[in-house]
Protein backbone atom coordinates (compact mmCIF):
# COMPACT_ATOMS: atom_id res chain seq x y z
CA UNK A 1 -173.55 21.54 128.82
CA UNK A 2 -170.51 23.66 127.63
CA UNK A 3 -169.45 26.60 130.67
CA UNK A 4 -169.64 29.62 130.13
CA UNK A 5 -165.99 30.33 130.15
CA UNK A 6 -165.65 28.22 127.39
CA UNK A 7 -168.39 29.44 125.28
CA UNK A 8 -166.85 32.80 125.73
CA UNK A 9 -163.67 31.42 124.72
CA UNK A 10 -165.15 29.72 121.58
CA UNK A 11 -166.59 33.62 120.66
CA UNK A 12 -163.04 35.15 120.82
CA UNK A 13 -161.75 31.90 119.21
CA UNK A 14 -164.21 33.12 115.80
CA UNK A 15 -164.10 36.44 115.61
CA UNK A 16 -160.11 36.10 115.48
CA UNK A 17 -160.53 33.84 113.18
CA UNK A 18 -162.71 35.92 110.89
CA UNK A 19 -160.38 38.86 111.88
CA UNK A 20 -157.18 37.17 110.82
CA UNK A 21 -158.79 35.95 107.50
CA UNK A 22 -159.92 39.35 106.74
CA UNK A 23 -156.46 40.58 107.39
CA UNK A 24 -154.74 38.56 105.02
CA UNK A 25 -153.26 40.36 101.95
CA UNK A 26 -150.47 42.31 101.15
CA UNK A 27 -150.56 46.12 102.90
CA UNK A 28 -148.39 49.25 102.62
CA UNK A 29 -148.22 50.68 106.78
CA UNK A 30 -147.51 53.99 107.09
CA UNK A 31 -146.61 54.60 111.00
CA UNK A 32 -145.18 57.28 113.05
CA UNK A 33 -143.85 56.56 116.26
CA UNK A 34 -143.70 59.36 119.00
CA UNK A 35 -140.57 58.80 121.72
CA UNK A 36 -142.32 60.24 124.94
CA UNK A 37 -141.56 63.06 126.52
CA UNK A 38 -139.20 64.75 124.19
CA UNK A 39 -141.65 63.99 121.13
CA UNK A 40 -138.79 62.70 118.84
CA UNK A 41 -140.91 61.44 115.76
CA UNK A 42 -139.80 58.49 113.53
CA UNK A 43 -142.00 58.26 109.91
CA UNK A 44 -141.69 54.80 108.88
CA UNK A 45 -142.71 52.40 105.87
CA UNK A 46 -143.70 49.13 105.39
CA UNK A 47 -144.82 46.41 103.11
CA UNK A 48 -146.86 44.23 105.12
CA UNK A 49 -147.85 40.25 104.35
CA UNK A 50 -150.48 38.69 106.01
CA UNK A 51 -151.49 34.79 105.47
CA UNK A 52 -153.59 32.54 107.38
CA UNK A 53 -152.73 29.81 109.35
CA UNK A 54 -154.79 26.82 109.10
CA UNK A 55 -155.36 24.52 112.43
CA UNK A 56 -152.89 21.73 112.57
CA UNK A 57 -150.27 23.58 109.69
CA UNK A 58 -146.42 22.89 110.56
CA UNK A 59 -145.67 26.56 111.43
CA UNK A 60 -148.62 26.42 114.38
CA UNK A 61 -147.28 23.29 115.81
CA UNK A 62 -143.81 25.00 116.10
CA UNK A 63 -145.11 27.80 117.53
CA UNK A 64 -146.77 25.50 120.27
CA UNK A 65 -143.54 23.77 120.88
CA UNK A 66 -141.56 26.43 121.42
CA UNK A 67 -144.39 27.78 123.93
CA UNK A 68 -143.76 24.01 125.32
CA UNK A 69 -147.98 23.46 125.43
CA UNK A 70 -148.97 19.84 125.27
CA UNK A 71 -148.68 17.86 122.21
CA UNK A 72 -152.30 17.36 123.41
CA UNK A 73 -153.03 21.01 122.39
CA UNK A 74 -153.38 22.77 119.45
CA UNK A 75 -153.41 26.16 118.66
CA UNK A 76 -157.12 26.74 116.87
CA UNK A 77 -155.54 29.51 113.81
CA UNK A 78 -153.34 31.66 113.64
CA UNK A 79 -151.50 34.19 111.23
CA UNK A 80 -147.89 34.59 109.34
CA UNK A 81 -146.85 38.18 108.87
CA UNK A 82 -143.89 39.44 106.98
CA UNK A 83 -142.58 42.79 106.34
CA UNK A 84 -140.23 44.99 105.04
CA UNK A 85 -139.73 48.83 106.48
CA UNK A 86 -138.33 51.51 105.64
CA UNK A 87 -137.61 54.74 107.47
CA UNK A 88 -138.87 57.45 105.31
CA UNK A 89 -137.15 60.58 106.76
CA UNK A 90 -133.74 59.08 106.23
CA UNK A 91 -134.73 56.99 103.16
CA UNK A 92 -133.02 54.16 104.38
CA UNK A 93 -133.94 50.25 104.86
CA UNK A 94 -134.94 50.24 108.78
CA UNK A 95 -135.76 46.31 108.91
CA UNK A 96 -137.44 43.07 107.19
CA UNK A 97 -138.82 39.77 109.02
CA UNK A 98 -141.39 37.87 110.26
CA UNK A 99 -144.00 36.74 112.94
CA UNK A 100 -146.10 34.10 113.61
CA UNK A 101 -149.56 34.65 115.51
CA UNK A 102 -151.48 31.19 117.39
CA UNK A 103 -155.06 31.64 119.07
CA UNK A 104 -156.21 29.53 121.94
CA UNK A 105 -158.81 30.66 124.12
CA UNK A 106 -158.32 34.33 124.91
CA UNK A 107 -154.33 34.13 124.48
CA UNK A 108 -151.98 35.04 121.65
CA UNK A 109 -148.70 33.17 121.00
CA UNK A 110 -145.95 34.90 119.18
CA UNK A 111 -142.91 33.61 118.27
CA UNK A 112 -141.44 36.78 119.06
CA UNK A 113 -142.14 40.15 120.94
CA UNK A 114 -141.93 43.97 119.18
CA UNK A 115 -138.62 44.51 121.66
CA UNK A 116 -137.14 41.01 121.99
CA UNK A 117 -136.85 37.60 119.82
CA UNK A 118 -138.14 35.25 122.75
CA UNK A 119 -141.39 34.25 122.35
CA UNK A 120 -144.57 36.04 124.22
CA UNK A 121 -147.97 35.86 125.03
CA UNK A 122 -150.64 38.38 124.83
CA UNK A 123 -154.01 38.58 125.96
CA UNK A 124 -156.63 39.47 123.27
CA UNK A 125 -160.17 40.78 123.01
CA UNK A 126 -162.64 42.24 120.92
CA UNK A 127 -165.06 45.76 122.13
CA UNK A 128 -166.41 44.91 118.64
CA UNK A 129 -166.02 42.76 115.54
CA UNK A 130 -163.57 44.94 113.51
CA UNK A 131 -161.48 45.99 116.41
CA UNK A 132 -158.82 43.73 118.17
CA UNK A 133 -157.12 44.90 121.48
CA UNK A 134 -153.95 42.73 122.65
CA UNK A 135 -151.87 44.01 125.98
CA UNK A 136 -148.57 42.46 126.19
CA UNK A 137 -146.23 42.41 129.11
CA UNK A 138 -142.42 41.25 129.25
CA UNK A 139 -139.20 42.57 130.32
CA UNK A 140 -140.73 45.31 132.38
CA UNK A 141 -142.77 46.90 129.62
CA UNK A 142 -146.20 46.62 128.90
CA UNK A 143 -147.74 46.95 124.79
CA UNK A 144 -151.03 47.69 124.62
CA UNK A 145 -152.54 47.39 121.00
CA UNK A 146 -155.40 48.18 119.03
CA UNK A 147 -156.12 47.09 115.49
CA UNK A 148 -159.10 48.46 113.36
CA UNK A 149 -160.56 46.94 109.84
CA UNK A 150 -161.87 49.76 108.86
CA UNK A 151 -164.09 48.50 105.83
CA UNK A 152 -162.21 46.27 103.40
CA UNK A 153 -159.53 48.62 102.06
CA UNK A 154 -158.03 50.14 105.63
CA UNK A 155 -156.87 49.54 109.04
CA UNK A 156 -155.59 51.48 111.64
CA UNK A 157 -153.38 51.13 114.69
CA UNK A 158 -152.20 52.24 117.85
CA UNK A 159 -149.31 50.81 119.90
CA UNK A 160 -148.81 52.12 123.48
CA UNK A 161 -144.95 51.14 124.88
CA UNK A 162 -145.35 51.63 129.11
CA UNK A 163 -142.26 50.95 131.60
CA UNK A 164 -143.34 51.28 135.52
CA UNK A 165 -146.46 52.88 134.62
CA UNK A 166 -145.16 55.53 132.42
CA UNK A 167 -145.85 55.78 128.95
CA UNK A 168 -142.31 55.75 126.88
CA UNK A 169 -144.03 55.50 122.79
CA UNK A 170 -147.11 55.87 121.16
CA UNK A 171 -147.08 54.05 117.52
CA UNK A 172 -150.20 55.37 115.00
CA UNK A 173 -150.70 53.39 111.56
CA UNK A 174 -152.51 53.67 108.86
CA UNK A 175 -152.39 50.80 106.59
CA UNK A 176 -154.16 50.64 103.13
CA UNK A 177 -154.96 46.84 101.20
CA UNK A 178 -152.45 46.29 98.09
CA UNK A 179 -154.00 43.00 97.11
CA UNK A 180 -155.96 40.57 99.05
């Protein structure tokens, strides 16, 4: 008889699966980020790549390894995104890269953070099908994240940056489908 932990797990486990697989694609992001309190804006761009990451593939085992989980386990999918930004109100190249996403259970490995290049964890769930929720916590600050397919054409965003319980940014997104 499977617990019902892990039957909840093997839910989340699906629908980021299927969310992840409807991600992938190429997307243009259009994002504002608000600097709390003063308000300072920043209008930013971004070609966005998404691919799916099979069980088992080379670039999941590396991101288990440097998460140092058992060879024993193996992160169930994942996701590859690349991008390339640029910050529109100065026209001028802001910054390219990439990020790999592993699922197991209810936790999300990333080879790196949105503030640092170490690798980081984030807890993940789903208030419905289309809408992933991650909170993130390292070096003091907290990320709390919410990502909306929105049909199969759109999604939105939201990034919330805390420090000691008050809020420092608020990142909105809109991001349209180039090519699937």
């Amino acid at each position: 008889m499977t617990s019902p932990l892990k039957l909840a797990q093997t839910v989340d486990e699906f629908q980021i699966a299927e969310f992840f697989q409807e991600s992938v694609g190429q997307w243009i992001s259009e994002r504002r980020y608000y600097t709390l309190p003063e308000g300072e804006t920043k209008e930013m761009e971004s070609l966005i790549s998404i691919r799916f990451l099979e069980p088992g593939c080379d670039q999941l085992q590396n991101l288990g390894q440097i998460h140092d989980l058992p060879d024993s386990v193996s992160l169930i999918c994942g996701a590859e995104v690349t991008w390339d930004s640029t910050n529109v109100l100065k026209d001028k190249k802001e910054s390219q890269g990439s990020t790999l996403f592993g699922v197991l259970g209810n936790i999300l490995y990333r080879d790196r953070g949105f503030a640092t290049s170490k690798p980081v964890t984030a807890k993940y769930y789903f208030p419905n099908p289309k809408t992933l929720c991650l909170r993130t916590e390292y070096n003091g600050s907290v990320f709390e994240e919410e990502l909306k397919l929105i049909g199969s054409k759109y999604r939105t965003r939201q990034t919330i940056i805390s420090r000691a319980g008050e809020q420092l940014m608020i990142g909105q997104y809109l991001e349209k489908r180039i090519e699937a």
